[in-house]
C-alpha atoms as a PDB file:
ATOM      1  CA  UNK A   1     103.912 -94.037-120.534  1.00  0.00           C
ATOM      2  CA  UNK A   2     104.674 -97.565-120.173  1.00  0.00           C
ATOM      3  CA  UNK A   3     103.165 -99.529-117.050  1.00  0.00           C
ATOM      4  CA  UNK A   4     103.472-102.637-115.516  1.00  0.00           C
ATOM      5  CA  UNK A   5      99.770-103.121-114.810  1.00  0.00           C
ATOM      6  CA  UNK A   6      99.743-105.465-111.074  1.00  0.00           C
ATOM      7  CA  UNK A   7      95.829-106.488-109.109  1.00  0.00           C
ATOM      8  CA  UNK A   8      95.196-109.169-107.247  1.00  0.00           C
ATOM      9  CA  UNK A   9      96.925-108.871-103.998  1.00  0.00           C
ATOM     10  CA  UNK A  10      94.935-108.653-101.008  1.00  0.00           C
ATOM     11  CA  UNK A  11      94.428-110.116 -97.170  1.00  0.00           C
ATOM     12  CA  UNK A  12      93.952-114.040 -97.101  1.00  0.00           C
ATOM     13  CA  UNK A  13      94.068-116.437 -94.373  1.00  0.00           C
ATOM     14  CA  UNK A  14      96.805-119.083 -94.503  1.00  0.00           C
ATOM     15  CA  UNK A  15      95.561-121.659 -96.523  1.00  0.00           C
ATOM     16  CA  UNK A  16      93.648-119.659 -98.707  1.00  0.00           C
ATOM     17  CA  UNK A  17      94.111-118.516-102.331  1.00  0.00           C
ATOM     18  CA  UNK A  18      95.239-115.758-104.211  1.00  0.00           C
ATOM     19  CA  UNK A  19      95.998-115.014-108.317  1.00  0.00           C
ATOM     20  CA  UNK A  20      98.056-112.038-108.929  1.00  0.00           C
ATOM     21  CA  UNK A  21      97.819-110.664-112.574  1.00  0.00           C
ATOM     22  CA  UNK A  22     100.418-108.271-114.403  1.00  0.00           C
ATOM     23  CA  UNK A  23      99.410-106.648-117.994  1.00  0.00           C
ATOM     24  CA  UNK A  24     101.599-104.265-119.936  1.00  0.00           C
ATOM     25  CA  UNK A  25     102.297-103.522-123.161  1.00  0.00           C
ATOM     26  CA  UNK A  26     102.856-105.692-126.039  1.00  0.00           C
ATOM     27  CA  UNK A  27     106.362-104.324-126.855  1.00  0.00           C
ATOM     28  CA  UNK A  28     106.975-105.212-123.030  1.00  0.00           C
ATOM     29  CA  UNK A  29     105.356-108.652-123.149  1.00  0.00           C
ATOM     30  CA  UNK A  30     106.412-110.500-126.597  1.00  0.00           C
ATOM     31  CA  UNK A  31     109.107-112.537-126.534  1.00  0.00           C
ATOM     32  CA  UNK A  32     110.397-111.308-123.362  1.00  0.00           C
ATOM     33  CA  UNK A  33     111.006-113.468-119.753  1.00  0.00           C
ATOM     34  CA  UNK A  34     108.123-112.234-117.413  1.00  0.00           C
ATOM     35  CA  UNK A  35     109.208-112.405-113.327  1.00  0.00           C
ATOM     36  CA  UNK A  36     107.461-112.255-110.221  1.00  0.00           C
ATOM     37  CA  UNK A  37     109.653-111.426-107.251  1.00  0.00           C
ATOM     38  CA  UNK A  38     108.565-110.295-103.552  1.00  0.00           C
ATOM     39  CA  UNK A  39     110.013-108.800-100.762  1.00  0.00           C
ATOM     40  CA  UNK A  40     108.746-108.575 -97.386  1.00  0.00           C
ATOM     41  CA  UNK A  41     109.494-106.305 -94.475  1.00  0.00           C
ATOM     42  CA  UNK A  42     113.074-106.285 -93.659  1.00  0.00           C
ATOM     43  CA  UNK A  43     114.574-108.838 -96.251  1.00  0.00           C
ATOM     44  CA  UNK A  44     115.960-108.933 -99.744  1.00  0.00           C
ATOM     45  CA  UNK A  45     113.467-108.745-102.609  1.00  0.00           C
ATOM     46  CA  UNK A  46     113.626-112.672-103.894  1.00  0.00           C
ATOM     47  CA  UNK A  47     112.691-113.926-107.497  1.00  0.00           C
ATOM     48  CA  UNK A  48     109.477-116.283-106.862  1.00  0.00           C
ATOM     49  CA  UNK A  49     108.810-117.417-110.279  1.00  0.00           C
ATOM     50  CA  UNK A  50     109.637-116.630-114.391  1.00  0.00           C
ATOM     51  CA  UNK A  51     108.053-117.733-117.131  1.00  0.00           C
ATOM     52  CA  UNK A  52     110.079-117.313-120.708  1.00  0.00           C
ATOM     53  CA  UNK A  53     108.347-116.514-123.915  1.00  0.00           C
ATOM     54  CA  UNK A  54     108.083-120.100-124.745  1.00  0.00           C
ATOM     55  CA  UNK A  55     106.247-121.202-121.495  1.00  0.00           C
ATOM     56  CA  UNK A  56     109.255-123.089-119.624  1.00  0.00           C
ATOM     57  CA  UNK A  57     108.680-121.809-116.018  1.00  0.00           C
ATOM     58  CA  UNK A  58     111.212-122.035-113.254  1.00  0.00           C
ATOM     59  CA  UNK A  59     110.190-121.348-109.072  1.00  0.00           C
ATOM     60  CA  UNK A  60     111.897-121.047-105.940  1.00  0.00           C
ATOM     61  CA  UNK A  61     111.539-123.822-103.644  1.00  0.00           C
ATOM     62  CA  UNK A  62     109.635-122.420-101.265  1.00  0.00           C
ATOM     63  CA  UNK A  63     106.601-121.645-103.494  1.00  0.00           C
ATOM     64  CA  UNK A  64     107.179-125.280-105.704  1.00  0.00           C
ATOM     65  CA  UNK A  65     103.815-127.044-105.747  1.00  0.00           C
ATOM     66  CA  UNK A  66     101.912-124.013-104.304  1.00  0.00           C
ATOM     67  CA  UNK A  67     102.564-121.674-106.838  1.00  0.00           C
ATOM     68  CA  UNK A  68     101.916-121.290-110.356  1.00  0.00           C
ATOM     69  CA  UNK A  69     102.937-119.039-113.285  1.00  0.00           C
ATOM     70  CA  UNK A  70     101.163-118.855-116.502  1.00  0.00           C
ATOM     71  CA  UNK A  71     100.913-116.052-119.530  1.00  0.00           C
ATOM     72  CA  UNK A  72      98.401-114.988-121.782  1.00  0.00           C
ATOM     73  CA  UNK A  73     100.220-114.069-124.453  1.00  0.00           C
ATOM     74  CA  UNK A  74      97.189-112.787-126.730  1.00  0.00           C
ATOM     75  CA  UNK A  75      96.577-110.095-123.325  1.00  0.00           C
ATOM     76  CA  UNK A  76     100.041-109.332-123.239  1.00  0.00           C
ATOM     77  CA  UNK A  77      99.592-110.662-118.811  1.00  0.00           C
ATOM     78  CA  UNK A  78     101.180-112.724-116.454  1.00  0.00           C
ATOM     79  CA  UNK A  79      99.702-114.470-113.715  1.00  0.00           C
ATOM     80  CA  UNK A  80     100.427-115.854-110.584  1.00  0.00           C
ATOM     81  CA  UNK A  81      98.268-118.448-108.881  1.00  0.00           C
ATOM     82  CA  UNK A  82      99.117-119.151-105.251  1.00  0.00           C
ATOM     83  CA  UNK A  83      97.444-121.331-103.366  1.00  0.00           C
ATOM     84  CA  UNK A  84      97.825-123.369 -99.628  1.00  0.00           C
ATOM     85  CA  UNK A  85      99.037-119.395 -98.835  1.00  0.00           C
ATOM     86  CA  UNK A  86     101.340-119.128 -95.582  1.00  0.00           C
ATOM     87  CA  UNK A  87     102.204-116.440 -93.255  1.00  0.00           C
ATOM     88  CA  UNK A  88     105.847-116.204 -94.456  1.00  0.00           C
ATOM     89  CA  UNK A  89     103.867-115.483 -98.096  1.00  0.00           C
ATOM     90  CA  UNK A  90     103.390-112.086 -96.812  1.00  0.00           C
ATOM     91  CA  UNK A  91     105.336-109.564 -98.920  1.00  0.00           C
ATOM     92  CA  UNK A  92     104.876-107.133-101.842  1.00  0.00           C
ATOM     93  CA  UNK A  93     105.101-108.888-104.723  1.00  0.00           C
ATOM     94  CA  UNK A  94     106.658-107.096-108.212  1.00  0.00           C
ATOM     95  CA  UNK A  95     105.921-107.901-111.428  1.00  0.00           C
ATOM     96  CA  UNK A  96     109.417-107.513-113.678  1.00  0.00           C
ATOM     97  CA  UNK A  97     110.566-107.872-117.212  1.00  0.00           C
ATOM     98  CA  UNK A  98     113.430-109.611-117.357  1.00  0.00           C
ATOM     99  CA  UNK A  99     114.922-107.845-121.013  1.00  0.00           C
ATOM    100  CA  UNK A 100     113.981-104.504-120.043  1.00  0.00           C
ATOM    101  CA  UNK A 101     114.904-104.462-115.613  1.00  0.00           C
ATOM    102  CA  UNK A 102     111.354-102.919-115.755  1.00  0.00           C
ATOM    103  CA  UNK A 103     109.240-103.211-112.518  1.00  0.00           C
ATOM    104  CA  UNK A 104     105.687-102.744-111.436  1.00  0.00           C
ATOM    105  CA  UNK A 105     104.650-100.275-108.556  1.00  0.00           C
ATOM    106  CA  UNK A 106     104.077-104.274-106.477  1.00  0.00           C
ATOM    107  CA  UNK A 107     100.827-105.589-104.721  1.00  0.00           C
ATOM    108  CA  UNK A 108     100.497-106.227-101.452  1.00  0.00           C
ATOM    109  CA  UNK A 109      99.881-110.008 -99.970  1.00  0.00           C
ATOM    110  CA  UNK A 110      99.488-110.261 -96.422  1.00  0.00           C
ATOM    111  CA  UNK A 111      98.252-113.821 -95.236  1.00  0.00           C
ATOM    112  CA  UNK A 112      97.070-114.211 -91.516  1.00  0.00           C
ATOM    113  CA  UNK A 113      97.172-117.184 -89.614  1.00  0.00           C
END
C-alpha cells in the first residue's frame, strides 16, 4: 500500500526549530511537485510550501525566510525546515503530492510561547 511516510513534528517553544520529513515511494516522488500544507484548529488547511521536481520552491508569506523546503531525490523525501517557530505555527501539517491529490496521515506542530 502506498504511504506518505511524515516524522518530525513535535512540541517546541516559539523560537525554536523544527524539520519535518515526508518519504514515499519512488513512483510517488519522481518527477512529481511535493507540498506541505497545514491546518490548524478551526481554519482552512493552507499550502505552506512546494517544491517541483526541478528544485524551484515557492512559500506562503507567512513562513518566507523562516521556512525551508528541500528534496532528496535519491530517498524519494521531502523536508521541511522551520525555524524562528511561532505560536500561530501550530497546526497539523500534511505532506501532499501534487500529480496524484495524495496526502499523508499529517504531524502535529504545536509551538508554545
Amino acid at each position: 500500500q502506498v504511504q506518505l511516510v511524515e516524522s518530525g513534528g513535535g512540541l517546541v517553544q516559539a523560537g525554536g526549530s523544527l524539520r519535518l520529513s515526508c518519504a514515499t515511494a519512488s513512483f510517488m516522488f519522481s518527477f512529481k511537485t511535493m507540498d506541505w500544507y497545514r491546518q490548524a484548529p478551526g481554519k482552512q488547511r493552507e499550502l505552506v510550501a512546494a517544491i517541483s521536481s526541478s528544485g524551484s520552491t515557492n512559500y506562503t508569506d507567512s513562513v518566507k525566510g523562516r521556512f525551508t523546503i528541500s528534496r532528496d531525490n535519491a530517498k524519494n523525501t521531502v523536508y521541511l525546515q522551520m525555524n524562528s517557530l511561532k505560536p500561530e505555527d501550530t497546526a497539523i501539517y500534511y505532506c501532499h503530492v501534487r500529480e496524484y491529490d495524495f496526502w499523508g496521515q499529517g504531524t502535529q506542530v504545536t509551538v508554545s510561547s
